[in-house]
PDB file of N, CA and C in Angstrom:
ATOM      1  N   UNK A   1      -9.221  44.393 -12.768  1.00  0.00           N
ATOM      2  CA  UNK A   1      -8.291  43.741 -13.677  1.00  0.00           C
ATOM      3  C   UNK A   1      -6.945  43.498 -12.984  1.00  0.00           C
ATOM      4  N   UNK A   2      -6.201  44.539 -12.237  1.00  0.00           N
ATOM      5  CA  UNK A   2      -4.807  44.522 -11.624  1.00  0.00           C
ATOM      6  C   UNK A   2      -5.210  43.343 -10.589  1.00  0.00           C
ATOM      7  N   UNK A   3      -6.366  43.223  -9.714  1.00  0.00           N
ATOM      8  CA  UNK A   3      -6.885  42.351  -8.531  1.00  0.00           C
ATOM      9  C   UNK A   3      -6.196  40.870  -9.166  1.00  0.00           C
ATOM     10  N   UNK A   4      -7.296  40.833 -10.226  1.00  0.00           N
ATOM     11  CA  UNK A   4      -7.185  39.473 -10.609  1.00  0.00           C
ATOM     12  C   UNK A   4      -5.606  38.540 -11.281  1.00  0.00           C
ATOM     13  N   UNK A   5      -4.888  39.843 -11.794  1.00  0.00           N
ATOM     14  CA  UNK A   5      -3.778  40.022 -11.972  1.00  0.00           C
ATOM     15  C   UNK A   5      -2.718  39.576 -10.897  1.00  0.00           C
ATOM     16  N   UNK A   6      -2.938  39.959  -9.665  1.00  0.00           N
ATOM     17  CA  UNK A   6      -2.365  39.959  -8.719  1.00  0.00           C
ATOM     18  C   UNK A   6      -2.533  38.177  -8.117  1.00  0.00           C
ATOM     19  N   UNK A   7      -3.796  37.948  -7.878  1.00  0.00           N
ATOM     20  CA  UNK A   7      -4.643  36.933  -7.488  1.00  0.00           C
ATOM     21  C   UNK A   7      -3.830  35.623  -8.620  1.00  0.00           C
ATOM     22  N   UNK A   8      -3.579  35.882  -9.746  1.00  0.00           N
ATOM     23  CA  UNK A   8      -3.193  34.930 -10.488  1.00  0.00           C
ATOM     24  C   UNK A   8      -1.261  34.616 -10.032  1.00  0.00           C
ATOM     25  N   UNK A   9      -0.880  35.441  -9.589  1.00  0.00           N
ATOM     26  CA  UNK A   9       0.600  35.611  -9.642  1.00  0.00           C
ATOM     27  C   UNK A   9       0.384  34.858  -8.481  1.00  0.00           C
ATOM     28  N   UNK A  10      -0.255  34.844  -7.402  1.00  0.00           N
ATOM     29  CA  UNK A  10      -0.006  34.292  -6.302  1.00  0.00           C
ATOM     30  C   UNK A  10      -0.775  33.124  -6.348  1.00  0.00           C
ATOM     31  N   UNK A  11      -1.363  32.824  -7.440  1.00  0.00           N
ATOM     32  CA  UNK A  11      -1.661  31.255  -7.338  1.00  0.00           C
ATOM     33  C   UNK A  11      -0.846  31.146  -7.925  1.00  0.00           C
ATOM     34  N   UNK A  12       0.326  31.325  -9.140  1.00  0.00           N
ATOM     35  CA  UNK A  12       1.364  30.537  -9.597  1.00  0.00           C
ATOM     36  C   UNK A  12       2.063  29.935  -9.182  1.00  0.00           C
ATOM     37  N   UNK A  13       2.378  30.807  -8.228  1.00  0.00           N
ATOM     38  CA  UNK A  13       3.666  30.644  -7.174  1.00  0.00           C
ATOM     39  C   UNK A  13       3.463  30.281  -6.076  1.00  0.00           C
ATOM     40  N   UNK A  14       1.751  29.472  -6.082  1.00  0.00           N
ATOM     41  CA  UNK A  14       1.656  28.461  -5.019  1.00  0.00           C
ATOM     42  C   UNK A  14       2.764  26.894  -4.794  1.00  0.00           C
ATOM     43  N   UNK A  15       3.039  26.714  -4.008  1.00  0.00           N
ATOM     44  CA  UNK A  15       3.043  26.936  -2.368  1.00  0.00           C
ATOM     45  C   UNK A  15       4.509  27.917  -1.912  1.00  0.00           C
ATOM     46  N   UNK A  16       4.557  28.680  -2.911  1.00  0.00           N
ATOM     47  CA  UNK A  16       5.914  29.422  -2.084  1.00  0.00           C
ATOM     48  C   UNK A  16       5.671  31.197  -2.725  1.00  0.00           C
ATOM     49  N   UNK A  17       6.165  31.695  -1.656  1.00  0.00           N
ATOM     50  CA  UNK A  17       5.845  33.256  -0.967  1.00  0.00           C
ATOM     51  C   UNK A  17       5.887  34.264  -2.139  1.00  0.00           C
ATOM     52  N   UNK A  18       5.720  35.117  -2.578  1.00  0.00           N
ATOM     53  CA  UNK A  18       5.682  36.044  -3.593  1.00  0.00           C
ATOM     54  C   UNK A  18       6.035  37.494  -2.724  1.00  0.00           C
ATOM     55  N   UNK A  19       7.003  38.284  -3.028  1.00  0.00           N
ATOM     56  CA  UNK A  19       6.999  39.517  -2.791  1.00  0.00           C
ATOM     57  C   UNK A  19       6.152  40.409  -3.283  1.00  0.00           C
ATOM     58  N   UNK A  20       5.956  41.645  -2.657  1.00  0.00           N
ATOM     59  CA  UNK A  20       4.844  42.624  -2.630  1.00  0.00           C
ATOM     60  C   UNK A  20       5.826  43.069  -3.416  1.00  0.00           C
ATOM     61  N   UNK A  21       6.966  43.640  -3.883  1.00  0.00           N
ATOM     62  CA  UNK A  21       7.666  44.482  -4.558  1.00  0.00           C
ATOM     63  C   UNK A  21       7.455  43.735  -5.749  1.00  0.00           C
ATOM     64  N   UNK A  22       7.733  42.356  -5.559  1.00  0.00           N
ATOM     65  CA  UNK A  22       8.116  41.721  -7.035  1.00  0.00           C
ATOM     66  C   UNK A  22       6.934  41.515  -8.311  1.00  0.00           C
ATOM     67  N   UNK A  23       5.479  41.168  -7.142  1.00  0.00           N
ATOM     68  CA  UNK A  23       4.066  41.314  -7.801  1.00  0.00           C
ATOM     69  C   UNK A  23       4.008  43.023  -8.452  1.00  0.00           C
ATOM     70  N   UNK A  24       4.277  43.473  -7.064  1.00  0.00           N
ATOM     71  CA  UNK A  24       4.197  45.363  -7.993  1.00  0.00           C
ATOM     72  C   UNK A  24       4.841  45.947  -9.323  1.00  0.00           C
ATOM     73  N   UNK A  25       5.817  44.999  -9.519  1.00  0.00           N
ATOM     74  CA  UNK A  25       6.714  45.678 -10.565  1.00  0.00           C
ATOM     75  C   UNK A  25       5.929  44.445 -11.641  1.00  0.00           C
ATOM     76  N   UNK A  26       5.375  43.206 -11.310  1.00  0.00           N
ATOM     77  CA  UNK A  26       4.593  42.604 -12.536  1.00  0.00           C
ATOM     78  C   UNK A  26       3.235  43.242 -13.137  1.00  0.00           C
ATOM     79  N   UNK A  27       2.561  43.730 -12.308  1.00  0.00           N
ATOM     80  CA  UNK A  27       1.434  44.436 -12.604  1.00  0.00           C
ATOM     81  C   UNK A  27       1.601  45.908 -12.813  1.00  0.00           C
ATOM     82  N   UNK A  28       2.088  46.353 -12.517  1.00  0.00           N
ATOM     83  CA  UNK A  28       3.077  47.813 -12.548  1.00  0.00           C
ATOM     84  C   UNK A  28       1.736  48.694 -11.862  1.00  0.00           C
ATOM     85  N   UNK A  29       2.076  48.627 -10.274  1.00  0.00           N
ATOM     86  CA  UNK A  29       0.929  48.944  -9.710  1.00  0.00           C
ATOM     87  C   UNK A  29       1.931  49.527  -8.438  1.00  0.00           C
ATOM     88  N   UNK A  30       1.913  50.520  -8.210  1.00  0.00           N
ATOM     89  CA  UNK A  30       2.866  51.183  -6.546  1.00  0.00           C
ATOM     90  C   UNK A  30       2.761  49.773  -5.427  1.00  0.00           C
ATOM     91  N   UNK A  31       4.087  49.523  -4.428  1.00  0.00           N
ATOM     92  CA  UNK A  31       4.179  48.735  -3.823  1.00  0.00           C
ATOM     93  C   UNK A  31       2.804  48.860  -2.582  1.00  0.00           C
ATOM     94  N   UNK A  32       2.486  50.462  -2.804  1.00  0.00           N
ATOM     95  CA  UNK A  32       2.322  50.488  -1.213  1.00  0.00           C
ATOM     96  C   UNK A  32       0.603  50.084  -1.883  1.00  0.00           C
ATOM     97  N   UNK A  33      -0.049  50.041  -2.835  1.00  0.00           N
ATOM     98  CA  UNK A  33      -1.406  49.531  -3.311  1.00  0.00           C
ATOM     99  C   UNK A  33      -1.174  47.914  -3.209  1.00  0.00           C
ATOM    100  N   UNK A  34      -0.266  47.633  -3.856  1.00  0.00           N
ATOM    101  CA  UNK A  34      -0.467  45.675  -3.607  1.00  0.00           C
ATOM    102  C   UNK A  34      -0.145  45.603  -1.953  1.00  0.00           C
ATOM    103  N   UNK A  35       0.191  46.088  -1.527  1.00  0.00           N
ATOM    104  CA  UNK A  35       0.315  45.574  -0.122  1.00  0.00           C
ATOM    105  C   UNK A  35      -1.122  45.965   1.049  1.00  0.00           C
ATOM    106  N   UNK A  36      -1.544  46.938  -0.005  1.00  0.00           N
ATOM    107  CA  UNK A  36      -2.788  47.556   1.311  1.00  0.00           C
ATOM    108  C   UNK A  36      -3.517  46.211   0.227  1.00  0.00           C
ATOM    109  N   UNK A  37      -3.771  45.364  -0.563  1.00  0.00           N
ATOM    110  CA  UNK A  37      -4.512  44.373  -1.638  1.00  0.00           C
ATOM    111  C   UNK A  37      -4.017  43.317  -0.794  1.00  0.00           C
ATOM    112  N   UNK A  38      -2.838  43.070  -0.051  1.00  0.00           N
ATOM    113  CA  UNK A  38      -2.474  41.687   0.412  1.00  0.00           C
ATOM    114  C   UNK A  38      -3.265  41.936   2.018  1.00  0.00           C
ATOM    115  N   UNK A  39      -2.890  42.888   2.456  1.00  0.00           N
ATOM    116  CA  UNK A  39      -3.960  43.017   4.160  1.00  0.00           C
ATOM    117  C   UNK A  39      -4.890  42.700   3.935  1.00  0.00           C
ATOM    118  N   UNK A  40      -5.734  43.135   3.043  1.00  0.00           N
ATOM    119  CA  UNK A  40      -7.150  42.454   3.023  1.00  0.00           C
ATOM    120  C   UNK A  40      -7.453  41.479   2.565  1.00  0.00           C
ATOM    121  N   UNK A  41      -6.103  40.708   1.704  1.00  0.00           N
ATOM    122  CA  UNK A  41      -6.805  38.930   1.020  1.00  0.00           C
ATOM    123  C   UNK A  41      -6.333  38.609   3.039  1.00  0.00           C
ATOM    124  N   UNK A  42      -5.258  38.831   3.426  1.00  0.00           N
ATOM    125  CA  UNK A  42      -5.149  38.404   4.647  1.00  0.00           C
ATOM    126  C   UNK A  42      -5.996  38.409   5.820  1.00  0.00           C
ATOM    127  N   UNK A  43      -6.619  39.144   6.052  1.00  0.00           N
ATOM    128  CA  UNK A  43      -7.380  39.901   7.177  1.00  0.00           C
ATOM    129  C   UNK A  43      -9.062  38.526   6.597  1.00  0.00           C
ATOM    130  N   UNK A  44      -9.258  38.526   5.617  1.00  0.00           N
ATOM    131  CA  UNK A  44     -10.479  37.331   5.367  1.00  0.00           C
ATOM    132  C   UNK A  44      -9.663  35.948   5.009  1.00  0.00           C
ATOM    133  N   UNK A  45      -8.533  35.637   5.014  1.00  0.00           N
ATOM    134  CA  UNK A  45      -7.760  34.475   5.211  1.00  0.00           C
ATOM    135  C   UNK A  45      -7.717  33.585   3.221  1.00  0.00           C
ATOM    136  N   UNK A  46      -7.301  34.548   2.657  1.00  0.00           N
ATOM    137  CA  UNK A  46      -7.490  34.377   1.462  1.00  0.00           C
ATOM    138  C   UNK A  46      -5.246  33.979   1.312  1.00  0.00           C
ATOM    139  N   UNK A  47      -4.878  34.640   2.353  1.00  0.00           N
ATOM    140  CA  UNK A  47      -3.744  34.676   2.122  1.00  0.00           C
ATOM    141  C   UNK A  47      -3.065  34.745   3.294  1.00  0.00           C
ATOM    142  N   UNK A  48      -1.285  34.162   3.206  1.00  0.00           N
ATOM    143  CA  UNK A  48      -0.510  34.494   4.801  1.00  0.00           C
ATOM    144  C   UNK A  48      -0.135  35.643   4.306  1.00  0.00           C
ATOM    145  N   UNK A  49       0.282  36.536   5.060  1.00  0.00           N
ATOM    146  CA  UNK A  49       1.245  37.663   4.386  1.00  0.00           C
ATOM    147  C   UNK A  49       2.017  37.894   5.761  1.00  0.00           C
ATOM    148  N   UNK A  50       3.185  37.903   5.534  1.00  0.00           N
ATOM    149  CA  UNK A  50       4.468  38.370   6.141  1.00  0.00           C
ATOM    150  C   UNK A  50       4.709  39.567   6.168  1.00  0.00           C
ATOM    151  N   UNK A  51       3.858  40.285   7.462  1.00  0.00           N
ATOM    152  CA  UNK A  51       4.433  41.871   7.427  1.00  0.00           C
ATOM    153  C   UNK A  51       6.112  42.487   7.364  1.00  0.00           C
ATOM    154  N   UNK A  52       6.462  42.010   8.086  1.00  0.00           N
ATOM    155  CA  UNK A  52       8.087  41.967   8.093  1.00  0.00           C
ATOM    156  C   UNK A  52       8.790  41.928   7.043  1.00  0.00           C
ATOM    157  N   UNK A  53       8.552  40.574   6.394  1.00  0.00           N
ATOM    158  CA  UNK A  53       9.397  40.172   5.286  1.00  0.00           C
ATOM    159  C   UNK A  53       9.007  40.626   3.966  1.00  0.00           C
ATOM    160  N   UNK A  54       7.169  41.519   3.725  1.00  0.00           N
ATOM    161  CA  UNK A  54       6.788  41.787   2.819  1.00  0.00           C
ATOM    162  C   UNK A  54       6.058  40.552   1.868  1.00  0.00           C
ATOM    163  N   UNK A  55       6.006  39.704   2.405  1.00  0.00           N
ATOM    164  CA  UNK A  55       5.977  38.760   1.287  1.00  0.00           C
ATOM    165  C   UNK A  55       4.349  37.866   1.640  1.00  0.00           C
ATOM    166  N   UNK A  56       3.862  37.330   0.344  1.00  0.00           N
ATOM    167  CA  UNK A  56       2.680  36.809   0.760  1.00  0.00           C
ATOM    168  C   UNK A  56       2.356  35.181  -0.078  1.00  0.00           C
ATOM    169  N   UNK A  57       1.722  34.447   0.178  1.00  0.00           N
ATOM    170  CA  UNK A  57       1.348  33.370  -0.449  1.00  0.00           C
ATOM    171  C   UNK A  57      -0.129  32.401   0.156  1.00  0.00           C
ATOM    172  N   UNK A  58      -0.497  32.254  -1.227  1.00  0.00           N
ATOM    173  CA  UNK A  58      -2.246  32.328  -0.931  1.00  0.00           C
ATOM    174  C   UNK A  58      -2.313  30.327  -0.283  1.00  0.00           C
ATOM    175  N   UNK A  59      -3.638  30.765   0.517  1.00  0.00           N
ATOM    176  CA  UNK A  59      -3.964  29.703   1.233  1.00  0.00           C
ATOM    177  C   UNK A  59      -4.434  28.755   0.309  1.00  0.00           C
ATOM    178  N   UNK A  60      -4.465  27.329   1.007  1.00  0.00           N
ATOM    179  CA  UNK A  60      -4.457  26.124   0.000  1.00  0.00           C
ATOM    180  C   UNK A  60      -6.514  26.113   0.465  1.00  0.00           C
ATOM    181  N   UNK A  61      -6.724  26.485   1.224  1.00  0.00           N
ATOM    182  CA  UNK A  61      -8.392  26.817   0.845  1.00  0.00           C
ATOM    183  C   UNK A  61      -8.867  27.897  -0.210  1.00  0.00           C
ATOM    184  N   UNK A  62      -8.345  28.097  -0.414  1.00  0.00           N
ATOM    185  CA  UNK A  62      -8.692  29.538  -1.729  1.00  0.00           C
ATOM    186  C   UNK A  62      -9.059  28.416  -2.912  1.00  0.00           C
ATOM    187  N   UNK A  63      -8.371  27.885  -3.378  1.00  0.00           N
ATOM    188  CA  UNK A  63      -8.354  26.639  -4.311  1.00  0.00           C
ATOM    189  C   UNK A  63      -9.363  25.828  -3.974  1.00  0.00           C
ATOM    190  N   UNK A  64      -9.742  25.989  -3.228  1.00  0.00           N
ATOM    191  CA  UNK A  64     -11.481  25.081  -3.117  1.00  0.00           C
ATOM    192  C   UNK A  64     -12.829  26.217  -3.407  1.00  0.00           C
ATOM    193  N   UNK A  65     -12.313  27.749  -2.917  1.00  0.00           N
ATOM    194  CA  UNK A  65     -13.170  28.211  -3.480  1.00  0.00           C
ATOM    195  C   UNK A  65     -13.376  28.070  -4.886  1.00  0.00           C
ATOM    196  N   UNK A  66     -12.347  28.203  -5.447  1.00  0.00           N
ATOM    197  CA  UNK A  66     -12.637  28.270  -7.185  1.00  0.00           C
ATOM    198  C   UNK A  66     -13.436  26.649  -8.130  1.00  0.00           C
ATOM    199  N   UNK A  67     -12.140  25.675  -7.163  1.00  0.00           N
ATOM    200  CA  UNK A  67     -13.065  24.092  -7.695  1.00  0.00           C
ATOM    201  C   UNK A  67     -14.964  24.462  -7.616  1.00  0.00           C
ATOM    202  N   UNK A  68     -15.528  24.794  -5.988  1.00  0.00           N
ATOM    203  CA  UNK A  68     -16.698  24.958  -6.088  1.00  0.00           C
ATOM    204  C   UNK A  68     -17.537  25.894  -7.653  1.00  0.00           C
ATOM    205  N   UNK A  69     -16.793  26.877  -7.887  1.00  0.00           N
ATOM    206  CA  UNK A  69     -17.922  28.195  -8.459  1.00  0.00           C
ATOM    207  C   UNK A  69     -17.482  27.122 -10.029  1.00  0.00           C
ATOM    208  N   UNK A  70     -16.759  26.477 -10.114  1.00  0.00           N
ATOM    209  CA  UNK A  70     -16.251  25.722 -11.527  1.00  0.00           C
ATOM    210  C   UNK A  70     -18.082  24.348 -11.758  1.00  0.00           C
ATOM    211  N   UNK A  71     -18.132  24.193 -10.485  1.00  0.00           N
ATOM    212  CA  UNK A  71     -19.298  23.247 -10.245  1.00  0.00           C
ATOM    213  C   UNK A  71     -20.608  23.386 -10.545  1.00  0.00           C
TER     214      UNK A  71
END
């Protein structure tokens, strides 16, 4: 439920970056869980994430996964 939660915030706020703090305090989920949740949309390319800056925003191919499973 928090996943999909998360997953929705960062398609909102497609095409621009979402903080790991700022998603955490929307889902009310510890920073350091949405961020070990953003390494792995990252690590399978679901997402960029900005180690440095904390911040993440989902790839414009993700949005083709969903058009397909809609099909």
């Amino acid at each position: 439920m928090k996943m999909n939660m998360i997953l929705r915030i960062l398609e909102d706020q497609y095409p621009h970056s979402v903080s790991a703090m700022e998603i955490a305090s929307l889902v009310n989920v510890p920073v350091e869980k949405v961020e070990l949740f953003l390494r792995f949309l990252a690590k399978y390319g679901f997402i960029t994430h900005d180690e440095k800056r904390k911040t993440a925003v989902m790839c414009a191919d993700f949005f083709l996964l969903e058009e397909n499973e809609e099909d």
